[in-house]
C-alpha atoms as a PDB file:
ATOM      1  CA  UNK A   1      -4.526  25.018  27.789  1.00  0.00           C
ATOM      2  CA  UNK A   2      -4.892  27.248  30.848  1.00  0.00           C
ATOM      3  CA  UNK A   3      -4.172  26.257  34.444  1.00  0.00           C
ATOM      4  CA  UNK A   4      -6.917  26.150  36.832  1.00  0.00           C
ATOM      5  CA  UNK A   5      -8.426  29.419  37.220  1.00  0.00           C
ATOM      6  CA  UNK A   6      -7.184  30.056  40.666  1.00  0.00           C
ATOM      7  CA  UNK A   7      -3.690  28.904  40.122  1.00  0.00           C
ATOM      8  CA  UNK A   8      -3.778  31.497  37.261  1.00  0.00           C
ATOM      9  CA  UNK A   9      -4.931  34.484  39.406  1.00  0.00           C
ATOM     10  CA  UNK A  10      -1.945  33.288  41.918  1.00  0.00           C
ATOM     11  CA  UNK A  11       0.665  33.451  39.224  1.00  0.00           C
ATOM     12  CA  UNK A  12      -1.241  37.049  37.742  1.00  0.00           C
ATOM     13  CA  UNK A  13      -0.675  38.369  41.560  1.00  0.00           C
ATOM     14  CA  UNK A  14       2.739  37.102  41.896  1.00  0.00           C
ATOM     15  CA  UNK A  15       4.133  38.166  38.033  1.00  0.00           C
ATOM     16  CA  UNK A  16       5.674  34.842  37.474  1.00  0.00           C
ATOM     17  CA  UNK A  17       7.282  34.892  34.470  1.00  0.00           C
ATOM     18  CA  UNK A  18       6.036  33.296  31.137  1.00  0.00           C
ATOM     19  CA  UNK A  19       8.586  31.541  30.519  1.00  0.00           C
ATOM     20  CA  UNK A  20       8.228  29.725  34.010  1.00  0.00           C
ATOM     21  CA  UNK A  21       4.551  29.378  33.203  1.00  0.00           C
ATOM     22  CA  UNK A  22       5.590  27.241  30.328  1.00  0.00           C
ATOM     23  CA  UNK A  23       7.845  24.924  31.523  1.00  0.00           C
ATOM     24  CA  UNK A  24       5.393  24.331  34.967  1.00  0.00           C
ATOM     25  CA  UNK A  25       2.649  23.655  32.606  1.00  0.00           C
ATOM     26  CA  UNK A  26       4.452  20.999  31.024  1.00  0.00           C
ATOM     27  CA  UNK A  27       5.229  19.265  34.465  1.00  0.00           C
ATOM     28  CA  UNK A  28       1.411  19.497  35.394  1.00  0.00           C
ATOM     29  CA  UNK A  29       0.130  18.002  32.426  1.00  0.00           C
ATOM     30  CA  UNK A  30       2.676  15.350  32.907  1.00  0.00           C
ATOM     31  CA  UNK A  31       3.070  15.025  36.254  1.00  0.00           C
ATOM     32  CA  UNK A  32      -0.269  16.230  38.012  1.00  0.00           C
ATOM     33  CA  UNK A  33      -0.964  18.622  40.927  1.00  0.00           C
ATOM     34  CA  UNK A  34       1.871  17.782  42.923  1.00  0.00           C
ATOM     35  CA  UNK A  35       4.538  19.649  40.616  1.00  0.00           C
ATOM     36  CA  UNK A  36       2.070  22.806  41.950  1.00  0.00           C
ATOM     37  CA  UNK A  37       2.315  22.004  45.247  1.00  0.00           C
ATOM     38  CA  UNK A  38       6.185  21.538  45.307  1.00  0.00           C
ATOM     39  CA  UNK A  39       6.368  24.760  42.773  1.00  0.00           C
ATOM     40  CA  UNK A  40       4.887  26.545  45.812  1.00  0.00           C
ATOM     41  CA  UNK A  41       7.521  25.234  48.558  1.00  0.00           C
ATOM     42  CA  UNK A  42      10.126  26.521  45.781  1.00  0.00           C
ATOM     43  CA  UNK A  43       8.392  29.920  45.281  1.00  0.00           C
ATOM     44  CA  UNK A  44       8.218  30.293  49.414  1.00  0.00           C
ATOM     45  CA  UNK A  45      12.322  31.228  49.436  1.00  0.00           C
ATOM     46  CA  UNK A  46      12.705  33.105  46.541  1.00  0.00           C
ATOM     47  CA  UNK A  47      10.418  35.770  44.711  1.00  0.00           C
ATOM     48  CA  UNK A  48       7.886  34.363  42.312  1.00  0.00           C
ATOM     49  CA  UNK A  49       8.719  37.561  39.636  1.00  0.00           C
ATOM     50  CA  UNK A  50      12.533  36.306  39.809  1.00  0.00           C
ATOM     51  CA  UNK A  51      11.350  32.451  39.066  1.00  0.00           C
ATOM     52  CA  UNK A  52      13.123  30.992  36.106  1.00  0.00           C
ATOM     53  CA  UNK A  53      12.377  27.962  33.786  1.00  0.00           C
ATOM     54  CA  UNK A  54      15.574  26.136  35.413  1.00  0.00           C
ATOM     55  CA  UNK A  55      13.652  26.520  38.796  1.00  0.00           C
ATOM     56  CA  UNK A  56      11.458  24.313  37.914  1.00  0.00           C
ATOM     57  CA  UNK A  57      13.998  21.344  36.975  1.00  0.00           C
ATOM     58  CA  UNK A  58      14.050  20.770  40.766  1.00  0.00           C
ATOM     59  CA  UNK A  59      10.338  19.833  40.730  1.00  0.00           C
ATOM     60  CA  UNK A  60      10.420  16.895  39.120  1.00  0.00           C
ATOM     61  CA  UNK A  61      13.718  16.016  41.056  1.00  0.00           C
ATOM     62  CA  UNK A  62      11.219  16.341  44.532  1.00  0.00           C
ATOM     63  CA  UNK A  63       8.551  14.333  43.000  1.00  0.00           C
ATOM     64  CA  UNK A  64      10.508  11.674  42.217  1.00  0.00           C
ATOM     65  CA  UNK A  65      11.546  10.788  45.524  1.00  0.00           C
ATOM     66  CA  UNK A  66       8.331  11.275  46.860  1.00  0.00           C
ATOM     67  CA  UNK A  67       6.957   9.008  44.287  1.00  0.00           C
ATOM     68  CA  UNK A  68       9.434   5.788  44.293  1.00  0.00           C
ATOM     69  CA  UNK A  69       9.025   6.589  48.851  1.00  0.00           C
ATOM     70  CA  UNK A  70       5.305   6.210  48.276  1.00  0.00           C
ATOM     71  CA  UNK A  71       5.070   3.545  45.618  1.00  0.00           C
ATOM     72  CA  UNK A  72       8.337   1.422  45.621  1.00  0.00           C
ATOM     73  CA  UNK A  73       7.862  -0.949  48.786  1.00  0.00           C
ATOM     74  CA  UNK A  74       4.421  -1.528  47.244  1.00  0.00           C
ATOM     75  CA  UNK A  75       5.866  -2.760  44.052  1.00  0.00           C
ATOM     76  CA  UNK A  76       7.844  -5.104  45.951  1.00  0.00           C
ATOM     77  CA  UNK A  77       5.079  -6.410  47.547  1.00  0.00           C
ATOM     78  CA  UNK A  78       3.589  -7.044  43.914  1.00  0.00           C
ATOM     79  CA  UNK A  79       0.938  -3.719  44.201  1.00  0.00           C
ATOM     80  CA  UNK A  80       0.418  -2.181  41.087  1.00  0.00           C
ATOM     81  CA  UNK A  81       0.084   1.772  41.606  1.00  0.00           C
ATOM     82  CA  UNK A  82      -0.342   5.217  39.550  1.00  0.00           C
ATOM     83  CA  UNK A  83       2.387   5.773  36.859  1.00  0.00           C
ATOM     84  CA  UNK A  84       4.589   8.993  37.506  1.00  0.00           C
ATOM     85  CA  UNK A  85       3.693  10.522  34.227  1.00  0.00           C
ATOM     86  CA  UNK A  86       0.432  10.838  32.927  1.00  0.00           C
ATOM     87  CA  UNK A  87      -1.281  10.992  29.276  1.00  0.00           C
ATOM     88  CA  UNK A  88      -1.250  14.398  28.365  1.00  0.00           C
ATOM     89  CA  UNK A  89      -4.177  14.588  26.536  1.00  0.00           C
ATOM     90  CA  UNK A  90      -5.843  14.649  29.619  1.00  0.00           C
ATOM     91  CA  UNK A  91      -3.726  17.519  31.270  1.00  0.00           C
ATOM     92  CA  UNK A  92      -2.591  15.954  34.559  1.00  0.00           C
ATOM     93  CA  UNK A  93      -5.975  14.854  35.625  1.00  0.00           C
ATOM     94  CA  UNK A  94      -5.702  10.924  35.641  1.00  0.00           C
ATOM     95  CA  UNK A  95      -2.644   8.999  35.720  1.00  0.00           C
ATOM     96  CA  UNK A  96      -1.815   5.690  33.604  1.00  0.00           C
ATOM     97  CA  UNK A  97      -0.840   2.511  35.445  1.00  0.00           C
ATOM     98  CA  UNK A  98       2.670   0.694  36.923  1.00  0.00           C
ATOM     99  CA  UNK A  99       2.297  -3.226  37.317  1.00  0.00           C
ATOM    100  CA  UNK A 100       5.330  -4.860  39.031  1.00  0.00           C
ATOM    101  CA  UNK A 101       5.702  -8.063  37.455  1.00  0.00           C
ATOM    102  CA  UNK A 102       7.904  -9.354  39.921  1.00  0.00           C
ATOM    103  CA  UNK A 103      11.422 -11.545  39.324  1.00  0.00           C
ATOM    104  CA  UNK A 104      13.230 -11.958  36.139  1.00  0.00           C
ATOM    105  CA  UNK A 105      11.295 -14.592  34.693  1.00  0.00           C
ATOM    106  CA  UNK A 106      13.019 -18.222  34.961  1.00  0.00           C
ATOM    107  CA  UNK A 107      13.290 -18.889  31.136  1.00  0.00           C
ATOM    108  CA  UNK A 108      15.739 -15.307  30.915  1.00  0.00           C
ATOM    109  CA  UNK A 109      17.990 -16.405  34.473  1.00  0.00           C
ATOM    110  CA  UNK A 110      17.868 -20.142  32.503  1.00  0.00           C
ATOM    111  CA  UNK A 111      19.207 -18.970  29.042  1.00  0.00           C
ATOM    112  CA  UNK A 112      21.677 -16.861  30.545  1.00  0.00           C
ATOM    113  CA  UNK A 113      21.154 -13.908  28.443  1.00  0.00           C
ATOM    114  CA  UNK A 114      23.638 -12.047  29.422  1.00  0.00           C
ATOM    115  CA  UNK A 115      26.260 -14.904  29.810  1.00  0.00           C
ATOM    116  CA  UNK A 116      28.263 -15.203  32.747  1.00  0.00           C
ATOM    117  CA  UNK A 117      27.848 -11.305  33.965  1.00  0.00           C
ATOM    118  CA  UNK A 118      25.574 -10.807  37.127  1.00  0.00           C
ATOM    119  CA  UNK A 119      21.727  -9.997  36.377  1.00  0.00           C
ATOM    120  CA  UNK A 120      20.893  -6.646  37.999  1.00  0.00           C
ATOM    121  CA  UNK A 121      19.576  -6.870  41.382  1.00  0.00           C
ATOM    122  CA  UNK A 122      15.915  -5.341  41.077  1.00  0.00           C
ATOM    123  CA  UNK A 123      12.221  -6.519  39.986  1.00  0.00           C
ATOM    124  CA  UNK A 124      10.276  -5.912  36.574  1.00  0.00           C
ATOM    125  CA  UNK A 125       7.635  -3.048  36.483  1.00  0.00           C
ATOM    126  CA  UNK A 126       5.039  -2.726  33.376  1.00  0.00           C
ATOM    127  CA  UNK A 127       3.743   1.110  32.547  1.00  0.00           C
ATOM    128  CA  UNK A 128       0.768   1.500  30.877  1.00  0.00           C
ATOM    129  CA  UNK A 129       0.135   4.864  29.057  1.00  0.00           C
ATOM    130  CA  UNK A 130       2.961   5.685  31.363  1.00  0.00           C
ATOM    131  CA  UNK A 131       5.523   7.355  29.403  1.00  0.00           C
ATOM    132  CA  UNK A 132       7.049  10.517  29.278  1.00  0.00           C
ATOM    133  CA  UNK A 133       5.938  11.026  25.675  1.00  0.00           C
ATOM    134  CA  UNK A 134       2.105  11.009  26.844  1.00  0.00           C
ATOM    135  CA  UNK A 135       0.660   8.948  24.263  1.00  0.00           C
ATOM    136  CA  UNK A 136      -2.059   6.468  24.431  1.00  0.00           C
ATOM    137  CA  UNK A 137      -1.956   3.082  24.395  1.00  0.00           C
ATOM    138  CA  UNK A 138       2.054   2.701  25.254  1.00  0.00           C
ATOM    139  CA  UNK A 139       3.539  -0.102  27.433  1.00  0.00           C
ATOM    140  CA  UNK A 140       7.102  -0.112  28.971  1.00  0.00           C
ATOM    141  CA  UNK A 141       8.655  -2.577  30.740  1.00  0.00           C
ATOM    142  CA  UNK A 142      11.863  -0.933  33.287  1.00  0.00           C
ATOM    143  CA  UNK A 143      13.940  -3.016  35.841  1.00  0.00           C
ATOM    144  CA  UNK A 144      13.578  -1.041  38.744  1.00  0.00           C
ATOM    145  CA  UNK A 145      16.363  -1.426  41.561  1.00  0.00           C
ATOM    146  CA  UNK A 146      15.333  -3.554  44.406  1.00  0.00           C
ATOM    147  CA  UNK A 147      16.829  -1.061  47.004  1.00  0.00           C
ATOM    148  CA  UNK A 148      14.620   1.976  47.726  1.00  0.00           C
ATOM    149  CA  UNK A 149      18.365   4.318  47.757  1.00  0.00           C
ATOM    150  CA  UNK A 150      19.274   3.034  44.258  1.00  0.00           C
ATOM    151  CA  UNK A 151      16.307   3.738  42.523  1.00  0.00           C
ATOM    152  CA  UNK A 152      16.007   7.153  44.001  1.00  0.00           C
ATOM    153  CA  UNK A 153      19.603   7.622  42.661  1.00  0.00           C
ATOM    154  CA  UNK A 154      18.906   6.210  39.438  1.00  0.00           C
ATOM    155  CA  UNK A 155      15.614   8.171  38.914  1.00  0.00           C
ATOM    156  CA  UNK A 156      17.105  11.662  40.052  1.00  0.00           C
ATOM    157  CA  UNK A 157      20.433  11.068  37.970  1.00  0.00           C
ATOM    158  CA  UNK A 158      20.839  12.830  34.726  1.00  0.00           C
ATOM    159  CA  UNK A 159      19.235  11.453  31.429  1.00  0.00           C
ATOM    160  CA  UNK A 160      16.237  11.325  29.595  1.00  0.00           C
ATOM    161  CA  UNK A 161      14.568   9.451  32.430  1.00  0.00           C
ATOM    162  CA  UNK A 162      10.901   8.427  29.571  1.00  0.00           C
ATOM    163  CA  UNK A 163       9.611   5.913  31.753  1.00  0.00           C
ATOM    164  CA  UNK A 164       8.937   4.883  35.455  1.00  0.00           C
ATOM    165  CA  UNK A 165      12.038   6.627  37.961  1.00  0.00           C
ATOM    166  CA  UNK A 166      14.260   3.922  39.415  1.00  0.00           C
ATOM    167  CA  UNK A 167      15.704   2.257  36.861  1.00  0.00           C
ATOM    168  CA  UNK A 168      18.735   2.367  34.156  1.00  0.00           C
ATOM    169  CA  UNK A 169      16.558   2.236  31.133  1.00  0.00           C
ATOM    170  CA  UNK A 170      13.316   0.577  29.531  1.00  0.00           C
ATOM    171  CA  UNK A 171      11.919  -1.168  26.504  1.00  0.00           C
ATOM    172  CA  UNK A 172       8.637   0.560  25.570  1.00  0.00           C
ATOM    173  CA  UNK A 173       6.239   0.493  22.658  1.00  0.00           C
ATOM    174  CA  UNK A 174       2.623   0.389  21.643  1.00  0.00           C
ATOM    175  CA  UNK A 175      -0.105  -1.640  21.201  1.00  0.00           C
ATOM    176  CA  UNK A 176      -3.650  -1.913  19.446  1.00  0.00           C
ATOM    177  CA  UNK A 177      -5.555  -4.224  21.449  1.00  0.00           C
ATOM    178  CA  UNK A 178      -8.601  -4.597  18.729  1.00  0.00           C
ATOM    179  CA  UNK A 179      -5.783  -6.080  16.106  1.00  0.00           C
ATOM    180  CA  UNK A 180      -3.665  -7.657  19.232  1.00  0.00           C
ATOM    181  CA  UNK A 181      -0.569  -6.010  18.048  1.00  0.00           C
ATOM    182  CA  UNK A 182       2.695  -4.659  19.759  1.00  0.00           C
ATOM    183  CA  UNK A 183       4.788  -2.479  18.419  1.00  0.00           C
ATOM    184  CA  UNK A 184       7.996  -1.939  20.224  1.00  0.00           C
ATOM    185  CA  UNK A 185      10.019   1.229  19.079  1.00  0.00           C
ATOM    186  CA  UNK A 186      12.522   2.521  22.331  1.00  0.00           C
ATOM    187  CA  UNK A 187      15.276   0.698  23.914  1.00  0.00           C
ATOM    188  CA  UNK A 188      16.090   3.358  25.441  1.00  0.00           C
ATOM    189  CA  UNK A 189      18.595   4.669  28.580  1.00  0.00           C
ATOM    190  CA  UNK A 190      16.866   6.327  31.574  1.00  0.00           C
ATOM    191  CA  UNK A 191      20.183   7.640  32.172  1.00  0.00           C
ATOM    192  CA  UNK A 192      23.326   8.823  30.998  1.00  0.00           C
ATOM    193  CA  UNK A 193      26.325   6.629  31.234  1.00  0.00           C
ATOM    194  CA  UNK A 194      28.676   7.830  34.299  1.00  0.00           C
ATOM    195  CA  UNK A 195      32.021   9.720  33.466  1.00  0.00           C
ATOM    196  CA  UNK A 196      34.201  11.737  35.125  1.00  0.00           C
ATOM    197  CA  UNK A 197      32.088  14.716  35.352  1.00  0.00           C
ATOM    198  CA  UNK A 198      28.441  13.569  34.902  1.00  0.00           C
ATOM    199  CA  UNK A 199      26.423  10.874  36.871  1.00  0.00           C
ATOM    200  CA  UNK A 200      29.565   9.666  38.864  1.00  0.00           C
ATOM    201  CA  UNK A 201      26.963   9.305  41.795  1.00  0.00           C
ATOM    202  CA  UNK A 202      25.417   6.557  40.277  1.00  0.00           C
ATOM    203  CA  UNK A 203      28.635   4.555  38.925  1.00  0.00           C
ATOM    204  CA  UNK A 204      28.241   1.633  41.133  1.00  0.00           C
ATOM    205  CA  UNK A 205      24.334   1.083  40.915  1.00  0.00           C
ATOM    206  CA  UNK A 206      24.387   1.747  36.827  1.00  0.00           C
ATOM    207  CA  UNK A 207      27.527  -0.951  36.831  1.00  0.00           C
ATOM    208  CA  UNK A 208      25.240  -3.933  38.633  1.00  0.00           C
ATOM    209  CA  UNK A 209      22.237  -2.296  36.189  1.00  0.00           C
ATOM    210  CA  UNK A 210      24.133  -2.172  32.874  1.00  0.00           C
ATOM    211  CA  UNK A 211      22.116  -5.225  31.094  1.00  0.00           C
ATOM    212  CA  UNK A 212      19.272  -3.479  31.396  1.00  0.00           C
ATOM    213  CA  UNK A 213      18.755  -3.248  27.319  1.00  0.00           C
ATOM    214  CA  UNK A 214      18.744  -6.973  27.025  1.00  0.00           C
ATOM    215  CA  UNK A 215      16.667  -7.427  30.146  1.00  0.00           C
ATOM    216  CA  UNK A 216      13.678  -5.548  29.294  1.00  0.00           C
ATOM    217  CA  UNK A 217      14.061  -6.419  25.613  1.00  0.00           C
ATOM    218  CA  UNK A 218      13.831  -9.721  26.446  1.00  0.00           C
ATOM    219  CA  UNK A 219      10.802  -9.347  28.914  1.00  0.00           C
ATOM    220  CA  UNK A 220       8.888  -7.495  26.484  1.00  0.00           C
ATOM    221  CA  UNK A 221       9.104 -10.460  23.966  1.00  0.00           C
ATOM    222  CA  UNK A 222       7.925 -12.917  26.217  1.00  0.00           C
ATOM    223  CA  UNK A 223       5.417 -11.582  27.917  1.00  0.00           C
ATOM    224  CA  UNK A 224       3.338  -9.900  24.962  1.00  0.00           C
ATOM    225  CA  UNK A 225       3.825 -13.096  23.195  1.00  0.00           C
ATOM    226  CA  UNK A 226       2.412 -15.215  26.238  1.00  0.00           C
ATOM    227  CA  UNK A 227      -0.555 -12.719  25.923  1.00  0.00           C
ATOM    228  CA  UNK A 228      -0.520 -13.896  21.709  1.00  0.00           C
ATOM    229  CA  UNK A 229       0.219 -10.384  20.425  1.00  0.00           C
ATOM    230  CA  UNK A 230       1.773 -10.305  16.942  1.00  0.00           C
ATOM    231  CA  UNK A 231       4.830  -9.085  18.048  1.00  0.00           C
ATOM    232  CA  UNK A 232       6.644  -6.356  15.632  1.00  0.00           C
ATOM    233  CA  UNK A 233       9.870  -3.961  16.404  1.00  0.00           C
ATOM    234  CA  UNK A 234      11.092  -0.951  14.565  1.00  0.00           C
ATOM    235  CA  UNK A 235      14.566  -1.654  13.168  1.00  0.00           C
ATOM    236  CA  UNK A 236      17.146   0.424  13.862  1.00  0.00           C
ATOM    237  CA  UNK A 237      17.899   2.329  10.395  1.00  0.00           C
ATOM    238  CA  UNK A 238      13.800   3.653  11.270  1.00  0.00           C
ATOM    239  CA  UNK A 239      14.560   4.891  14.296  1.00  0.00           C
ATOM    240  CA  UNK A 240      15.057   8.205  13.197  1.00  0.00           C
ATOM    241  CA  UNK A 241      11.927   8.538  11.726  1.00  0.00           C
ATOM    242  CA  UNK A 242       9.998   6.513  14.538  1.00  0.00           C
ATOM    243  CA  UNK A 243      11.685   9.555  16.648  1.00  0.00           C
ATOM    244  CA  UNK A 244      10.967  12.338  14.494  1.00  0.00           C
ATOM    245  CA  UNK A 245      14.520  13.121  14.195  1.00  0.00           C
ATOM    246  CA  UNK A 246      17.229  14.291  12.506  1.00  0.00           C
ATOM    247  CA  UNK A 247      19.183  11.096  11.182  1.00  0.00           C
ATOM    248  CA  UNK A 248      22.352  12.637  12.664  1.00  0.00           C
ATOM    249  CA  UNK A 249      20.581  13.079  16.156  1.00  0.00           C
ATOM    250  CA  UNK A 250      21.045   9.138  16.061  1.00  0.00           C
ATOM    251  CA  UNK A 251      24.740   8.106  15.119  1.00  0.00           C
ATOM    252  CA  UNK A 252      25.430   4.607  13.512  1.00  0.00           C
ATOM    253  CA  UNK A 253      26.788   2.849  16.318  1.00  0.00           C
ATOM    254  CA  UNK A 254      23.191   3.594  17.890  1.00  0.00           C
ATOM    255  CA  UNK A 255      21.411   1.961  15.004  1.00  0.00           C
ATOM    256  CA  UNK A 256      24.033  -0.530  15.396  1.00  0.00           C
ATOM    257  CA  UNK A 257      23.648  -1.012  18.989  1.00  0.00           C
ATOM    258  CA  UNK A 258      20.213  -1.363  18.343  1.00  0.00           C
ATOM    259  CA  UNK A 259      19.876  -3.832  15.849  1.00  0.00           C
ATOM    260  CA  UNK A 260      22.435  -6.323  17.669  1.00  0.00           C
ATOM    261  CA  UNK A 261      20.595  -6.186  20.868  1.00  0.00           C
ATOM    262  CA  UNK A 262      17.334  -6.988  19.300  1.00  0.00           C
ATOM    263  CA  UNK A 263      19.351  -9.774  16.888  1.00  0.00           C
ATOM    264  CA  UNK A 264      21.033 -11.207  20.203  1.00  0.00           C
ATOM    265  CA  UNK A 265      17.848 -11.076  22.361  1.00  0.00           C
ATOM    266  CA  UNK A 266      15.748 -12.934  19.736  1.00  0.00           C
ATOM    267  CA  UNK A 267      18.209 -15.416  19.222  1.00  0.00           C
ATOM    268  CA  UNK A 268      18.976 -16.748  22.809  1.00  0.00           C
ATOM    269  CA  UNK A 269      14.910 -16.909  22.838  1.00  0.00           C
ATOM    270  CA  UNK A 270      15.193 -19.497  19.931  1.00  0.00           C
ATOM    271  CA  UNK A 271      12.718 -16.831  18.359  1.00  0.00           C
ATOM    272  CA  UNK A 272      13.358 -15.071  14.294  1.00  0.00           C
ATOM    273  CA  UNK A 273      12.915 -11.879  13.012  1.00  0.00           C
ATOM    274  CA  UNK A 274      11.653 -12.158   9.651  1.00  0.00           C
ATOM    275  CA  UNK A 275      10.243  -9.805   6.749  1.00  0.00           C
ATOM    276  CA  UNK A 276       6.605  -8.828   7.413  1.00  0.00           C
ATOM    277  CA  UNK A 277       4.351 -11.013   5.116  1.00  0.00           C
ATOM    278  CA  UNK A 278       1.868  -9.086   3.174  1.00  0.00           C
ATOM    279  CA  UNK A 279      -1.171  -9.608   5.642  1.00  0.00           C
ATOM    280  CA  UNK A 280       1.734  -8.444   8.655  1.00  0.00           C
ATOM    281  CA  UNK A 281       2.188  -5.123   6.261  1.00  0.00           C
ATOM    282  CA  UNK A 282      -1.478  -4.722   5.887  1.00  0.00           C
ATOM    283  CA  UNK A 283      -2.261  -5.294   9.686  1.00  0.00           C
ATOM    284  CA  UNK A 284       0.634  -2.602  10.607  1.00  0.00           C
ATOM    285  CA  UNK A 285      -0.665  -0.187   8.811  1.00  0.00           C
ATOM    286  CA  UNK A 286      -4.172   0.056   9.443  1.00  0.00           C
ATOM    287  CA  UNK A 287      -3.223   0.004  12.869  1.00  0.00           C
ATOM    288  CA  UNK A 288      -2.860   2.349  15.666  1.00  0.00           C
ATOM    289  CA  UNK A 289       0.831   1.539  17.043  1.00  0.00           C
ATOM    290  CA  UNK A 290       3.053   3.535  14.449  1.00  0.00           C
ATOM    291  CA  UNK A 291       3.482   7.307  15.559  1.00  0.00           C
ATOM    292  CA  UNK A 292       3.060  10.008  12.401  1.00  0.00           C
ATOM    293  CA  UNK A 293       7.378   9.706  12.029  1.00  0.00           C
ATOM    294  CA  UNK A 294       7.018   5.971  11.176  1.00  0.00           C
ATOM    295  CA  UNK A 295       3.693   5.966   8.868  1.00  0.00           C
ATOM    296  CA  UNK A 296       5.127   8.577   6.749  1.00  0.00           C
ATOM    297  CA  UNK A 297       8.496   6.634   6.310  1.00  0.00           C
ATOM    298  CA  UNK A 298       6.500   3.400   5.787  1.00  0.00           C
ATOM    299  CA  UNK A 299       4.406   5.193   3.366  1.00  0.00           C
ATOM    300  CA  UNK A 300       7.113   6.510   1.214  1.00  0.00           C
ATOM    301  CA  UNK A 301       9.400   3.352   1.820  1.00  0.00           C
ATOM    302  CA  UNK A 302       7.544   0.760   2.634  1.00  0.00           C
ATOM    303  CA  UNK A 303       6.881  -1.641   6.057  1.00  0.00           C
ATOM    304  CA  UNK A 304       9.600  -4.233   5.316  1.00  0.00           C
ATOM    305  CA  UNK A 305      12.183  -2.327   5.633  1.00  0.00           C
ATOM    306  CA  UNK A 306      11.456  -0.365   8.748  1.00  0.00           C
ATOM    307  CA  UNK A 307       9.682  -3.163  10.649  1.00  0.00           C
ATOM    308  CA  UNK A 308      10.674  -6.646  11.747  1.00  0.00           C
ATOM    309  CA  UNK A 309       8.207  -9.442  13.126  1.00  0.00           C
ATOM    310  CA  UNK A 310       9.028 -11.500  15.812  1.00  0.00           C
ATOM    311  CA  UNK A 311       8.082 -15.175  15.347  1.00  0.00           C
END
């Protein structure tokens, strides 16, 4: 998995360190040429031998202002646009796809899903094979912040940061169009929660954005049932394996957390989850939306109990 040949003989003339090789390679399969290009404004003020894999952590600051600058006002004018990361099978070469989706739908603002607490001020943005994770055939659905400073905040701001920069945090999945199945396995932060010595920056903007779980849960369900997908989503006692994870990596109260949002969401959409029947099993699993983590654990312990349906 080499660079381009004549990036190579640049970092051979400059001794850049392997270690630094590494960790740029990983933002060029993911992110594309430009994490080169602002690699080489970095390596301008300070000597390419001396580079370090912490250097690069910058780069992918850089690009994400350049790429909510370049694309946000054209998701607010409905635009769809390249994603930000790219499938990583094909090394940085062709980028998936971001599809603003506009408003909060009415049904969500009408059922008051979050009770009486303000909805967060910004507009709904799809990725397709857009996530950090670079596999095929995922779909995400962020709330990005409606002002341009916020979601540069947001998407520079400490965190795991998986889907599109400029918002608090995503639902995301998978989905096999030949079966016209979803599987949706992350509700997961784009940042870390503010505290007194991480994130403060962001306090304000992550306060008005803090319903963001329910939000994008709630999103996902409706539109990918509009489109009549069979609708399925990873309980929270198989998120572990759905992760590839240690099961201490993920505590209880995130399991917890987990399971009540999707419990709460489904209910205020007057929608059940319910056991998979045996064609629902059989569907899953000859499927393409369940990562190697989750087949194994549904092979050993079965679909039911790792999977609900959404009905």
């Amino acid at each position: 998995m080499p660079f381009p040949s004549h990036i190579e003989r640049i970092f051979e003339t400059f001794r850049v360190p392997a270690g630094t090789k590494a960790a740029l390679y990983d933002l060029y399969v993911s992110l594309g040429d430009e994490a080169l290009e602002v690699f080489g404004d970095i390596a301008e003020s300070i000597d390419p031998s001396t580079l370090r894999p912490e250097h690069c952590v910058e780069i992918r600051s850089q690009l994400v202002e350049r790429y909510l600058r370049r694309n946000h006002p054209l998701w607010l004018r409905g635009t769809p646009t390249p994603s930000f990361y790219r499938p990583r099978l094909l090394e940085g070469r062709a980028s998936g796809v971001a599809i603003p989706l506009g408003e909060i739908s009415e049904r969500i603002v009408s059922e008051r899903i979050v009770d009486d607490q303000p909805l967060p001020d910004g507009i709904i943005v799809q990725g397709r094979n857009a996530h950090f994770g670079g596999r095929s055939e995922t779909i995400s659905f962020d709330i990005i912040a409606r002002d341009l400073g916020d979601a540069i905040a947001l998407g520079r701001a400490a965190g795991r940061q998986h889907t599109l920069p400029g918002s608090a945090g995503a639902t995301s999945g998978t989905t096999d169009a030949m079966h016209q199945i979803a599987l949706l396995w992350e509700i997961q932060p784009n940042v870390y929660k503010p505290t007194a010595d991480r994130n403060r920056e962001i306090s304000k903007v992550y306060r008005r954005h803090r319903n963001w779980h329910v939000i994008t849960l709630a999103t996902a369900i409706e539109w990918l049932l509009a489109k009549s997908f069979r609708v399925f989503i990873v309980r929270g006692e198989a998120l572990p394996a759905t992760h590839e994870v240690n099961a201490g990596t993920l505590s209880p109260s995130i399991i917890a957390l987990h399971n009540r949002t999707v419990s709460a969401v489904t209910q205020v959409l007057d929608l059940e989850l319910t056991q998979l029947s045996r064609d629902d099993e059989q569907v899953l699993v000859n499927s393409t939306v369940m990562n190697a983590g989750l087949q194994q654990h549904v092979a050993e312990c079965g679909a039911s109990g790792a999977v609900w349906r959404v009905g």
